[in-house]
C-alpha atoms as a PDB file:
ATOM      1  CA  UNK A   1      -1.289 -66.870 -58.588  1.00  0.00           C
ATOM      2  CA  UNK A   2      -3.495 -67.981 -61.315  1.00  0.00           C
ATOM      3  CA  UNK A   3      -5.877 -65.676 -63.899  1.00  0.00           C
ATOM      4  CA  UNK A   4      -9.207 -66.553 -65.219  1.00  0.00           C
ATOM      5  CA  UNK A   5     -11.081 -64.579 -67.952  1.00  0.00           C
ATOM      6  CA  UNK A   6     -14.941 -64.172 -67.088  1.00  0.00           C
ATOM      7  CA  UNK A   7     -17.516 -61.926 -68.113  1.00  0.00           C
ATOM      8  CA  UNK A   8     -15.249 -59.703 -69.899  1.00  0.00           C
ATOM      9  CA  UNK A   9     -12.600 -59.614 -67.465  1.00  0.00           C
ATOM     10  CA  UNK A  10      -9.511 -61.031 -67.114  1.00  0.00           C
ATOM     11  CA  UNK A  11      -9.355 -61.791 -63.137  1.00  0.00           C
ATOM     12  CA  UNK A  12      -6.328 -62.767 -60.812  1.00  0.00           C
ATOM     13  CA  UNK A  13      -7.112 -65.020 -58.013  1.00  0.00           C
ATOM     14  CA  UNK A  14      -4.835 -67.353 -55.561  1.00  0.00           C
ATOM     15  CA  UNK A  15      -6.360 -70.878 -54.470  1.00  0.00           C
ATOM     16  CA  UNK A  16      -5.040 -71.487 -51.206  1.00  0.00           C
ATOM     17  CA  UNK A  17      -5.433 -75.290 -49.143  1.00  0.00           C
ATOM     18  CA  UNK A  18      -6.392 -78.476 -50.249  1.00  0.00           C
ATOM     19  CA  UNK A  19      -8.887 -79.193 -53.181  1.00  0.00           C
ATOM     20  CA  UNK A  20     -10.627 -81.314 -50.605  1.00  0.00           C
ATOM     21  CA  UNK A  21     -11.059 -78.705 -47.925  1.00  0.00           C
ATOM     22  CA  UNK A  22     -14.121 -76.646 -47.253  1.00  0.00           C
ATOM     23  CA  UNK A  23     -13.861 -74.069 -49.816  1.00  0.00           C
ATOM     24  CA  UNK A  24     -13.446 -70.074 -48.547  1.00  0.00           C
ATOM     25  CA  UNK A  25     -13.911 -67.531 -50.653  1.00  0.00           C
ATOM     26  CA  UNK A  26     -12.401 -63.925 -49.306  1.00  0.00           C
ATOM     27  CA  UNK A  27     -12.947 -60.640 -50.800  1.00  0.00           C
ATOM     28  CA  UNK A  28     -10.882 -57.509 -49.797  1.00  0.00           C
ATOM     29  CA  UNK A  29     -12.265 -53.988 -50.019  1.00  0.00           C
ATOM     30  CA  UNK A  30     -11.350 -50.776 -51.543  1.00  0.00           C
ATOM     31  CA  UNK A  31      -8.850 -49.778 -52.537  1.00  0.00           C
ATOM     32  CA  UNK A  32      -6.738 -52.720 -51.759  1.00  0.00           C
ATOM     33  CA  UNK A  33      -6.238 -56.319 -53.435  1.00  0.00           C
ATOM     34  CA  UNK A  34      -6.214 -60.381 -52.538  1.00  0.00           C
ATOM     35  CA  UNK A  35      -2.812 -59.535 -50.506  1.00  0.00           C
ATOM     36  CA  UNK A  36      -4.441 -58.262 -47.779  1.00  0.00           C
ATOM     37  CA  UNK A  37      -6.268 -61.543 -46.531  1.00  0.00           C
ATOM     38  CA  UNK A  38      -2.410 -63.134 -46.382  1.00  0.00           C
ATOM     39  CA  UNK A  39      -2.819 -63.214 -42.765  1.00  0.00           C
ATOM     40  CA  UNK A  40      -6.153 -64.999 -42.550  1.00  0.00           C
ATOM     41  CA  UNK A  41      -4.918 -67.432 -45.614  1.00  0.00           C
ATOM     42  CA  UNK A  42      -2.108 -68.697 -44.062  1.00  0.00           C
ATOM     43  CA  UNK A  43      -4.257 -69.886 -40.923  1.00  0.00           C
ATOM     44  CA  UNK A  44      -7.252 -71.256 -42.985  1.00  0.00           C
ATOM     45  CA  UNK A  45      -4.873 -73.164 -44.967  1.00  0.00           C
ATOM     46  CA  UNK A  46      -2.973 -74.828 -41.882  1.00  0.00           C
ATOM     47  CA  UNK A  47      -6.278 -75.509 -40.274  1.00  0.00           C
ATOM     48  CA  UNK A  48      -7.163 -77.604 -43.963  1.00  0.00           C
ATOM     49  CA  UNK A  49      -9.611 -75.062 -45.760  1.00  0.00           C
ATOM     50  CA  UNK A  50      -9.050 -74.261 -49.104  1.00  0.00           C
ATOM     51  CA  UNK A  51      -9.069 -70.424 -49.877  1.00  0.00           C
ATOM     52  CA  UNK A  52      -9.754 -68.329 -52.543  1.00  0.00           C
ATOM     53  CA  UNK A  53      -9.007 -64.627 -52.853  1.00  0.00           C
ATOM     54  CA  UNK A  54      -9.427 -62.852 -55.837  1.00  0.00           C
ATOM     55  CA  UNK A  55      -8.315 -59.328 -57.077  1.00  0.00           C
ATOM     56  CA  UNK A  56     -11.506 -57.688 -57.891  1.00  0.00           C
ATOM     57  CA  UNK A  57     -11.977 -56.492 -61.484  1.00  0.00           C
ATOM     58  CA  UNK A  58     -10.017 -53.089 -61.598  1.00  0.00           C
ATOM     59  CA  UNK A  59      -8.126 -54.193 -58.509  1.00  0.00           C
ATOM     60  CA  UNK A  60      -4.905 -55.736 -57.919  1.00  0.00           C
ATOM     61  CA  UNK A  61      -3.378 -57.254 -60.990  1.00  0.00           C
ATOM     62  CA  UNK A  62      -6.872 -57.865 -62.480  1.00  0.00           C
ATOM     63  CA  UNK A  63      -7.824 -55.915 -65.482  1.00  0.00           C
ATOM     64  CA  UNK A  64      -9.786 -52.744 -65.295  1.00  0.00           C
ATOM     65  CA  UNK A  65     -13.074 -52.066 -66.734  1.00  0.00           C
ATOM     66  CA  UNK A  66     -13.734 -47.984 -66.536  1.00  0.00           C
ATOM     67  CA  UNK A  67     -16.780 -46.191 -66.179  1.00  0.00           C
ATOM     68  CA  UNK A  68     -18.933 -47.715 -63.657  1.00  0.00           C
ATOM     69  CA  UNK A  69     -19.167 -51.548 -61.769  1.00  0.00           C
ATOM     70  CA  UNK A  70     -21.383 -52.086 -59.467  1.00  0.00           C
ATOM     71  CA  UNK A  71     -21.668 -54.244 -56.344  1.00  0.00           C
ATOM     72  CA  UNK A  72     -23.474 -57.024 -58.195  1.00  0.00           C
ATOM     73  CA  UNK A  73     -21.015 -57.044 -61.140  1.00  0.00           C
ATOM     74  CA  UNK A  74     -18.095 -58.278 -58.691  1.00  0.00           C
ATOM     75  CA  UNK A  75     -20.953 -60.833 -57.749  1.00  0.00           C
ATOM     76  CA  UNK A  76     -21.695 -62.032 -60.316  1.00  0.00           C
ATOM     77  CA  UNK A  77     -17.859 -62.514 -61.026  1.00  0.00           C
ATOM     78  CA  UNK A  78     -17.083 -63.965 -58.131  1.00  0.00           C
ATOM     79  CA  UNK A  79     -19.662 -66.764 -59.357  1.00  0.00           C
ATOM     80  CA  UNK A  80     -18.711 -67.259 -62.390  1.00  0.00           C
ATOM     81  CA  UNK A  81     -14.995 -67.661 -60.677  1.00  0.00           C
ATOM     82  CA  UNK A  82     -16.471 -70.495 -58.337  1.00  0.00           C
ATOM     83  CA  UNK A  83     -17.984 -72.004 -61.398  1.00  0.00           C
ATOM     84  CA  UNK A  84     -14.582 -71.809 -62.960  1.00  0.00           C
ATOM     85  CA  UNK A  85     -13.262 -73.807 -59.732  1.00  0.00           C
ATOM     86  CA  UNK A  86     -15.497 -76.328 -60.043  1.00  0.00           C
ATOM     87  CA  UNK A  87     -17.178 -75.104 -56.210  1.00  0.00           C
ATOM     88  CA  UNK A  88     -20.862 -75.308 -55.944  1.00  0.00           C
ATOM     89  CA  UNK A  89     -20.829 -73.404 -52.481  1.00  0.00           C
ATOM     90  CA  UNK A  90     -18.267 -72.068 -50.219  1.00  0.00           C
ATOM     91  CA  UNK A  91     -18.062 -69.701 -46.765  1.00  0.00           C
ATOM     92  CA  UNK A  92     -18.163 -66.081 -48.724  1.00  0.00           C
ATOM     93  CA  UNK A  93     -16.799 -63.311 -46.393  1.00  0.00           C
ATOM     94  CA  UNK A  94     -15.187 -59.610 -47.120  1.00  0.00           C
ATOM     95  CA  UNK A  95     -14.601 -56.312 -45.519  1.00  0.00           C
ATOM     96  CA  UNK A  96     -15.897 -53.306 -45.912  1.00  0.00           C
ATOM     97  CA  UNK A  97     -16.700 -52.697 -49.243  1.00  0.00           C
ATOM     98  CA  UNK A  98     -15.444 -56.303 -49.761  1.00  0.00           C
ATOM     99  CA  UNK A  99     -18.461 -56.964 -46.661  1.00  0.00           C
ATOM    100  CA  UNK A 100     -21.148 -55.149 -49.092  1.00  0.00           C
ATOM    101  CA  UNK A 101     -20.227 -57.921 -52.121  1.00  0.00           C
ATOM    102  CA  UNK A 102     -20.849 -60.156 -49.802  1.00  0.00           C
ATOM    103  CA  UNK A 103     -23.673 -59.580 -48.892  1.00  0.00           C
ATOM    104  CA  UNK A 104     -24.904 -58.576 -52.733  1.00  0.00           C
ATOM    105  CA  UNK A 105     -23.480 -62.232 -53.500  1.00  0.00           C
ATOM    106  CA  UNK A 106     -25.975 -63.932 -50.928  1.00  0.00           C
ATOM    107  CA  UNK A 107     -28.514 -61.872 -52.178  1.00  0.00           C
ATOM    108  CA  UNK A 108     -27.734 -62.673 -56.048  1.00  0.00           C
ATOM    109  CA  UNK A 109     -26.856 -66.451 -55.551  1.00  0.00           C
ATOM    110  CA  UNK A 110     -27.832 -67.888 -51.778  1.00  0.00           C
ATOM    111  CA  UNK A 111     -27.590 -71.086 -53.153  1.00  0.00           C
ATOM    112  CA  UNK A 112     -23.976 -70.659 -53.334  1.00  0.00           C
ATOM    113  CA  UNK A 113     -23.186 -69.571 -49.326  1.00  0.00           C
ATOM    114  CA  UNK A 114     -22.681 -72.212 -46.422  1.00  0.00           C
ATOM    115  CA  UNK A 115     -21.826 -68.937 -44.537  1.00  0.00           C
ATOM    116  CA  UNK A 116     -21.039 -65.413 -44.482  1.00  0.00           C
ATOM    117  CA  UNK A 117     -17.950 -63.066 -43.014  1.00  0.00           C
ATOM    118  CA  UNK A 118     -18.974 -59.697 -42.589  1.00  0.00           C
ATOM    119  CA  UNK A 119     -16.118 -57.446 -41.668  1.00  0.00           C
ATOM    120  CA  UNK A 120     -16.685 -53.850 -40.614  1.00  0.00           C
ATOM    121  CA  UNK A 121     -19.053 -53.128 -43.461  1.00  0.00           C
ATOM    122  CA  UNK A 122     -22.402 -51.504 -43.434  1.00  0.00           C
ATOM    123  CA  UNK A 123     -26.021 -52.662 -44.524  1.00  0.00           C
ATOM    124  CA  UNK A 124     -27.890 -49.563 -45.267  1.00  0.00           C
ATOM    125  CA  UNK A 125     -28.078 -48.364 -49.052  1.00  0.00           C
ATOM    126  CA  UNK A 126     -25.902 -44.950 -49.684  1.00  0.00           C
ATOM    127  CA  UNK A 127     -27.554 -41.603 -48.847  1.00  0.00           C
ATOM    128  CA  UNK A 128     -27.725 -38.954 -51.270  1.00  0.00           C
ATOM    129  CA  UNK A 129     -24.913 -37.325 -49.144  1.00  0.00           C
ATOM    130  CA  UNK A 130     -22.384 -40.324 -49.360  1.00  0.00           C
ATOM    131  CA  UNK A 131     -23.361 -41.139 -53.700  1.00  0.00           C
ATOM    132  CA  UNK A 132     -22.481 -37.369 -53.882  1.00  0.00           C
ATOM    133  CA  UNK A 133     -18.760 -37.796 -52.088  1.00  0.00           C
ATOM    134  CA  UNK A 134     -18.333 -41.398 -53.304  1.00  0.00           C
ATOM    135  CA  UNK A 135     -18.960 -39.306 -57.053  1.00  0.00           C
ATOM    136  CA  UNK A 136     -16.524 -36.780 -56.088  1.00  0.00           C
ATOM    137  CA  UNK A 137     -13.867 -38.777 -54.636  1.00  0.00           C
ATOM    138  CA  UNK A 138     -13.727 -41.401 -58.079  1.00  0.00           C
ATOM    139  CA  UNK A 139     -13.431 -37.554 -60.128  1.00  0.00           C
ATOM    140  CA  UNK A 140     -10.555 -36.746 -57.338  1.00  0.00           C
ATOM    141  CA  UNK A 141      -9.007 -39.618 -57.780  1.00  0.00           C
ATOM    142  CA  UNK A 142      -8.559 -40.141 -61.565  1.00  0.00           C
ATOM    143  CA  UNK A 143      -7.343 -36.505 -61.947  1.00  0.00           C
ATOM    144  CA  UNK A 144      -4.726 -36.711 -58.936  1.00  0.00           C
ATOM    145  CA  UNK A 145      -4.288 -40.282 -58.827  1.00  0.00           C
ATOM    146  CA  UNK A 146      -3.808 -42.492 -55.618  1.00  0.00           C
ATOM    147  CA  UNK A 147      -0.874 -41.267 -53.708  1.00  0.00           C
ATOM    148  CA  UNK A 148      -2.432 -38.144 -51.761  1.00  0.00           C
ATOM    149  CA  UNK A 149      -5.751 -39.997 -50.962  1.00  0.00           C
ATOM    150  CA  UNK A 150      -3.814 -43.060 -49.097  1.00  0.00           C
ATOM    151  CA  UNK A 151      -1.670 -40.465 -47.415  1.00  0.00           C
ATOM    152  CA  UNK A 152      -5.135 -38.925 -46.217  1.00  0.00           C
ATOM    153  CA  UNK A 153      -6.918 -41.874 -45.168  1.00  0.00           C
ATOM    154  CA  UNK A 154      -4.246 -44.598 -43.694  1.00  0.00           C
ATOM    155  CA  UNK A 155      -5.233 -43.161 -39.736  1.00  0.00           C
ATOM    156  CA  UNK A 156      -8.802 -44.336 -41.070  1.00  0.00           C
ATOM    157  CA  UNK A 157      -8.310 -47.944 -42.694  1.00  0.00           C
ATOM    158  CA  UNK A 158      -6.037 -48.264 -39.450  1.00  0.00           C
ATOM    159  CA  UNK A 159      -6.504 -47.286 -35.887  1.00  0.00           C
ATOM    160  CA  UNK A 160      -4.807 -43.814 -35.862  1.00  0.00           C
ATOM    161  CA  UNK A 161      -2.266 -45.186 -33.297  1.00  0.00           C
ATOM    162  CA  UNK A 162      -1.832 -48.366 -35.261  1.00  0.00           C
ATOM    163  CA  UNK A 163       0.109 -46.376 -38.043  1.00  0.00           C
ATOM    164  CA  UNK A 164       2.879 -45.431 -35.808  1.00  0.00           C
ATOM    165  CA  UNK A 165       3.311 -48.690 -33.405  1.00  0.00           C
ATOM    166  CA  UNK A 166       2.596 -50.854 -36.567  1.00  0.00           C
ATOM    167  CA  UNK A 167       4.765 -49.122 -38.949  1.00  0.00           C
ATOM    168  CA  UNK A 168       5.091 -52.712 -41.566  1.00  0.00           C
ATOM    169  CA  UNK A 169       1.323 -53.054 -41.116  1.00  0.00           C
ATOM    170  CA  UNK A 170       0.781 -49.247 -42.834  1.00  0.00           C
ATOM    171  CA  UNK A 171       3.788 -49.873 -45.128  1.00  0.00           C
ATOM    172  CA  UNK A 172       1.963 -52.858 -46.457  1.00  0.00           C
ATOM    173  CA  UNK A 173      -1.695 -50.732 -46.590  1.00  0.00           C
ATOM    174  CA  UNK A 174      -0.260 -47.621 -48.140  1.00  0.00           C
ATOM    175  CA  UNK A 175       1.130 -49.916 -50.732  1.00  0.00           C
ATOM    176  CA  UNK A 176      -1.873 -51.322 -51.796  1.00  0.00           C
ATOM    177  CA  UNK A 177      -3.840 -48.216 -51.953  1.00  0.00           C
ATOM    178  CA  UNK A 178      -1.130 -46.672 -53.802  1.00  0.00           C
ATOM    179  CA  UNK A 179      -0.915 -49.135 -56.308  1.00  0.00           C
ATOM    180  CA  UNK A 180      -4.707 -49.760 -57.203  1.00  0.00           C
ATOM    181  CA  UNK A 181      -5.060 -48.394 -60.887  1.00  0.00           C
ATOM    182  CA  UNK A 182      -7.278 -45.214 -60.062  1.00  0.00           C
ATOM    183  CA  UNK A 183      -9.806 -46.439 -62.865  1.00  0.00           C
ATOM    184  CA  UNK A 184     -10.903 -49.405 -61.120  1.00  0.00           C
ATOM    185  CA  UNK A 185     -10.954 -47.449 -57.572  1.00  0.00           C
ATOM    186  CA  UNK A 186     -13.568 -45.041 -59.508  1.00  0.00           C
ATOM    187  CA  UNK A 187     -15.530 -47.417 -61.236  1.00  0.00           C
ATOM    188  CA  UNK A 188     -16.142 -48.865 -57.884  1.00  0.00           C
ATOM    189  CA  UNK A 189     -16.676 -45.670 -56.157  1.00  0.00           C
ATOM    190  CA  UNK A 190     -19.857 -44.949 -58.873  1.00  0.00           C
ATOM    191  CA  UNK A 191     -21.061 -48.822 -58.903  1.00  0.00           C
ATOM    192  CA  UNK A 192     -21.278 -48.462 -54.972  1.00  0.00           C
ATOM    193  CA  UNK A 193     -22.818 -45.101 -54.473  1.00  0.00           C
ATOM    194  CA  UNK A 194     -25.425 -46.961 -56.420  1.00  0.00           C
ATOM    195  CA  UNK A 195     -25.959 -50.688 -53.762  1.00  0.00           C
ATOM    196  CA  UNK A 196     -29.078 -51.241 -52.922  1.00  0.00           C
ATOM    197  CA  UNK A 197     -29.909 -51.332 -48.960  1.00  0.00           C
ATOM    198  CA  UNK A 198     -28.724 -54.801 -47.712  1.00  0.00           C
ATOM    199  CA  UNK A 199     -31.447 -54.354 -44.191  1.00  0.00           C
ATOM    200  CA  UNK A 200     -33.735 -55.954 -46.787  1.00  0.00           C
ATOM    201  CA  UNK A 201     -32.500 -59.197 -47.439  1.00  0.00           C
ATOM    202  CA  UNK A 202     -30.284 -59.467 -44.049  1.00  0.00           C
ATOM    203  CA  UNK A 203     -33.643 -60.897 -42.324  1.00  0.00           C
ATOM    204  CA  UNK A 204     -33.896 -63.650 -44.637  1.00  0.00           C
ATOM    205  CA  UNK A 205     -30.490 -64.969 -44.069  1.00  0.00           C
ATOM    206  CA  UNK A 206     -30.992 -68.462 -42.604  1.00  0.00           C
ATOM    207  CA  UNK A 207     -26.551 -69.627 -42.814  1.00  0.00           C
ATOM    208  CA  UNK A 208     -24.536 -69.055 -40.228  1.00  0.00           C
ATOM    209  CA  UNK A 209     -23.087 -65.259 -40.140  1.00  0.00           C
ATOM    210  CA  UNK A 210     -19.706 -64.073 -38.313  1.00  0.00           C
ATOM    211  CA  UNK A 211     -19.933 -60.357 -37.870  1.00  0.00           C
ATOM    212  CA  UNK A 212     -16.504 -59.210 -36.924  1.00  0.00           C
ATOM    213  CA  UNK A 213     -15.626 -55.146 -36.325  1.00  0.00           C
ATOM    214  CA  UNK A 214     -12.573 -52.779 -35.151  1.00  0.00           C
ATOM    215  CA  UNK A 215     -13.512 -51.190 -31.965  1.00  0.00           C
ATOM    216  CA  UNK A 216     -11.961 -48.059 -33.109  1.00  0.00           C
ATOM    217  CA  UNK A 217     -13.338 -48.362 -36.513  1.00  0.00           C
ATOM    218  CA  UNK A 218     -14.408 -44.979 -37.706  1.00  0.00           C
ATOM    219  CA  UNK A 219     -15.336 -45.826 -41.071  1.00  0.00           C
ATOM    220  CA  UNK A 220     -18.552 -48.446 -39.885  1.00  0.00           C
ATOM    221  CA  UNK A 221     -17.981 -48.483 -36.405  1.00  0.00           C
ATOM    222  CA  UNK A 222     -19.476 -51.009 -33.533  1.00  0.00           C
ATOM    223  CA  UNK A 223     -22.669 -49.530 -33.837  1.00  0.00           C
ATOM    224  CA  UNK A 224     -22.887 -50.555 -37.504  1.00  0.00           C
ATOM    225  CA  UNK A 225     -22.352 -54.097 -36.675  1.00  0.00           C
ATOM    226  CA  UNK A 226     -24.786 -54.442 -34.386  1.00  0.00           C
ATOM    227  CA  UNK A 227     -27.187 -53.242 -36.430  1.00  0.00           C
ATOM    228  CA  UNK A 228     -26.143 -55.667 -38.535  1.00  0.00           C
ATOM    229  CA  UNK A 229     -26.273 -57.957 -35.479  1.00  0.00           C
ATOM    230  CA  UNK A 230     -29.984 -57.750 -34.695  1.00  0.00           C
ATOM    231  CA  UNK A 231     -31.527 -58.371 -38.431  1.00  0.00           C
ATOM    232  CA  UNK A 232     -29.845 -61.538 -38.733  1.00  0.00           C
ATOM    233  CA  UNK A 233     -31.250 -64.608 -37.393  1.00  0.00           C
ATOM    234  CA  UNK A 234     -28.315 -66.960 -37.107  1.00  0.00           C
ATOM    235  CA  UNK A 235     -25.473 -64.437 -36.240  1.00  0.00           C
ATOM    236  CA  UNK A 236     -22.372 -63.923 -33.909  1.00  0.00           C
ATOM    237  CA  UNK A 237     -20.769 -60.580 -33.312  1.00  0.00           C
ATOM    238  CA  UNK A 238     -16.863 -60.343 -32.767  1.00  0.00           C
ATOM    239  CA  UNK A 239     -15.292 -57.076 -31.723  1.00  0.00           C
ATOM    240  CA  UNK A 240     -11.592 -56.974 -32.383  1.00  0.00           C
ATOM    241  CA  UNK A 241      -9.799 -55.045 -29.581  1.00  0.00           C
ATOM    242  CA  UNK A 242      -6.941 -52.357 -30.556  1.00  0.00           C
ATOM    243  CA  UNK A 243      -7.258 -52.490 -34.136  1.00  0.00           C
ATOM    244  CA  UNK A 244      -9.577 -49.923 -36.853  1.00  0.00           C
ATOM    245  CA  UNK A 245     -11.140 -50.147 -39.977  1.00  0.00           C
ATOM    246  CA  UNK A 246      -9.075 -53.348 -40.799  1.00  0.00           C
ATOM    247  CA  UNK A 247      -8.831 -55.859 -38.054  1.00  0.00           C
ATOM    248  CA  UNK A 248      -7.706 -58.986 -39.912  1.00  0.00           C
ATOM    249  CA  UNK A 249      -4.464 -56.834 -40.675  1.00  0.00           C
ATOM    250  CA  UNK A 250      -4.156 -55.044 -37.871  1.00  0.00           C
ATOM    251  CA  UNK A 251      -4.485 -58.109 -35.378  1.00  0.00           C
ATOM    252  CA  UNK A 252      -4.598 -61.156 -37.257  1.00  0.00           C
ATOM    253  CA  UNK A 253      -4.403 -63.384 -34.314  1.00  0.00           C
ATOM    254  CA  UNK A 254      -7.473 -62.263 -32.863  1.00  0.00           C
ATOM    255  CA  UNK A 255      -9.112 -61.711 -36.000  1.00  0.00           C
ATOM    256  CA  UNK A 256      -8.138 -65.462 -37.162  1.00  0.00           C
ATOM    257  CA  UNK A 257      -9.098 -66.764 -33.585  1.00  0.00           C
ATOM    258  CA  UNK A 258     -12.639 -65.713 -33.893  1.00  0.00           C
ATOM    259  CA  UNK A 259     -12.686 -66.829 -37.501  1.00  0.00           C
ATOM    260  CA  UNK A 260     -11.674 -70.150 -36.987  1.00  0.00           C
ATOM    261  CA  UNK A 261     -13.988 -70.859 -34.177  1.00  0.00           C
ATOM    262  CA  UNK A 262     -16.693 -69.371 -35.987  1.00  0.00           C
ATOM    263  CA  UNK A 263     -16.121 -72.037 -38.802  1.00  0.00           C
ATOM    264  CA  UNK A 264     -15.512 -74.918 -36.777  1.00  0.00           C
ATOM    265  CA  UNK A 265     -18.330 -74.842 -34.505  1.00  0.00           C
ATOM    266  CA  UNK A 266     -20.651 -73.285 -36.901  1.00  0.00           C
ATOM    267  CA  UNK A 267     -20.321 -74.650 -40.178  1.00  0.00           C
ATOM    268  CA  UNK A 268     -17.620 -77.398 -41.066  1.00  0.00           C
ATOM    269  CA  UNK A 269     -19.739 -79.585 -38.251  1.00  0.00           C
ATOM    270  CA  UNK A 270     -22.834 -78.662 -40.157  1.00  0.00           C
ATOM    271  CA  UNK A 271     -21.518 -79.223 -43.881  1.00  0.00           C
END
């Protein structure tokens, strides 16, 4: 693990693969940390790309800035981290609110992308309904901290009947979301309430786009990423079979499968 401090912010980050290899940069969402792309690391790297996955400010082991951060604050970060690396441009891809980044990254610096990884995220900008519970929950959350939240939502970041036949797999979730400093998990939870509405700037993509989704994924179901689907020009669509919210945990191989076809026949023969 190695720690960079940027724009205030003193940010943990592995680096994965040869320095040679086309660069990947993975964010996780909320409220988790770099840990949770292990599975999709550890194939990247044998196949030779070079990975990067940082702990988001207020994330992780990353330090936590209070208040409010919004969507294009972890972009800009994330920038300023592949400036640190020495990487001009990389394949940028995250998950949920990890997917949103993303796509705030491409829209703040699309010089930067060969190609995006949008995992069961959402375009649209909140609704008054959703600022008002995202609001809530980051009040909820620094009063009672993290522990009863997880508890609530693990049958939502997973398939419901992923937490009992995968019992290490919500082990490894709960852990994360009970760890995350509940600062950082509100600052987020104000910053994204406030994200603009990605439909857009989705059109204008013209890199190569992976769109992968849980097909029991009640958080941003199917539906959500084919919406996402039909705005983008150059775009494939992957639903992962028997997993949630979270399919690059819940079934890695599959996940990792569609992944690594996706960058081999779509962008390292292009680069």
């Amino acid at each position: 693990m190695n720690a960079i401090t940027l724009r205030g912010a003193t940010i943990h980050y592995d680096d994965f693969g040869p320095a040679t290899g086309l660069p990947v940069l993975l964010i996780h969402g909320h409220p988790f940390n770099r840990t949770l792309w292990a599975p999709q690391a550890k194939a990247l790297t044998e196949a030779g790309y070079r990975v990067i996955t940082p702990d988001l400010r207020g994330y992780g082991r990353s330090s936590v800035t209070p208040g409010q951060v919004f969507l294009s604050d972890f972009a800009d970060d994330l920038a300023a981290l592949l400036d640190h690396l020495g990487i001009e441009r990389a394949v940028v891809g995250g998950v949920s609110m990890g997917g949103q980044i993303t796509m705030e990254f491409h829209r703040r610096h699309p010089q930067r992308v060969h190609a995006l990884v949008l995992s069961d995220t959402s375009a649209p900008a909140e609704t008054d309904e959703g600022k008002e519970f995202r609001n809530r929950l980051a009040e909820r959350l620094l009063t009672e901290g993290m522990d009863s939240y997880a508890g609530e939502v693990i049958d939502k970041m997973l398939a419901a009947y992923n937490v009992d036949a995968m019992p290490d797999v919500a082990e490894r979730v709960l852990s994360m979301m009970c760890s995350t400093d509940p600062r950082g998990a509100a600052a987020a939870l104000r910053g994204r309430a406030e994200r603009p509405d990605y439909r857009d700037t989705l059109p204008a993509v013209r890199e190569p786009v992976l769109i992968l989704v849980g097909a029991d994924d009640v958080y941003t179901p199917v539906a959500d990423a084919e919406a996402i689907h039909r705005l983008v020009p150059q775009a494939a669509l992957a639903v992962i079979e028997k997993a949630g919210h979270l399919p690059g945990t819940e079934q890695p191989e599959r996940f990792n499968t569609a992944l690594l076809d996706f960058l081999t026949t779509q962008v390292t023969a292009h680069v």
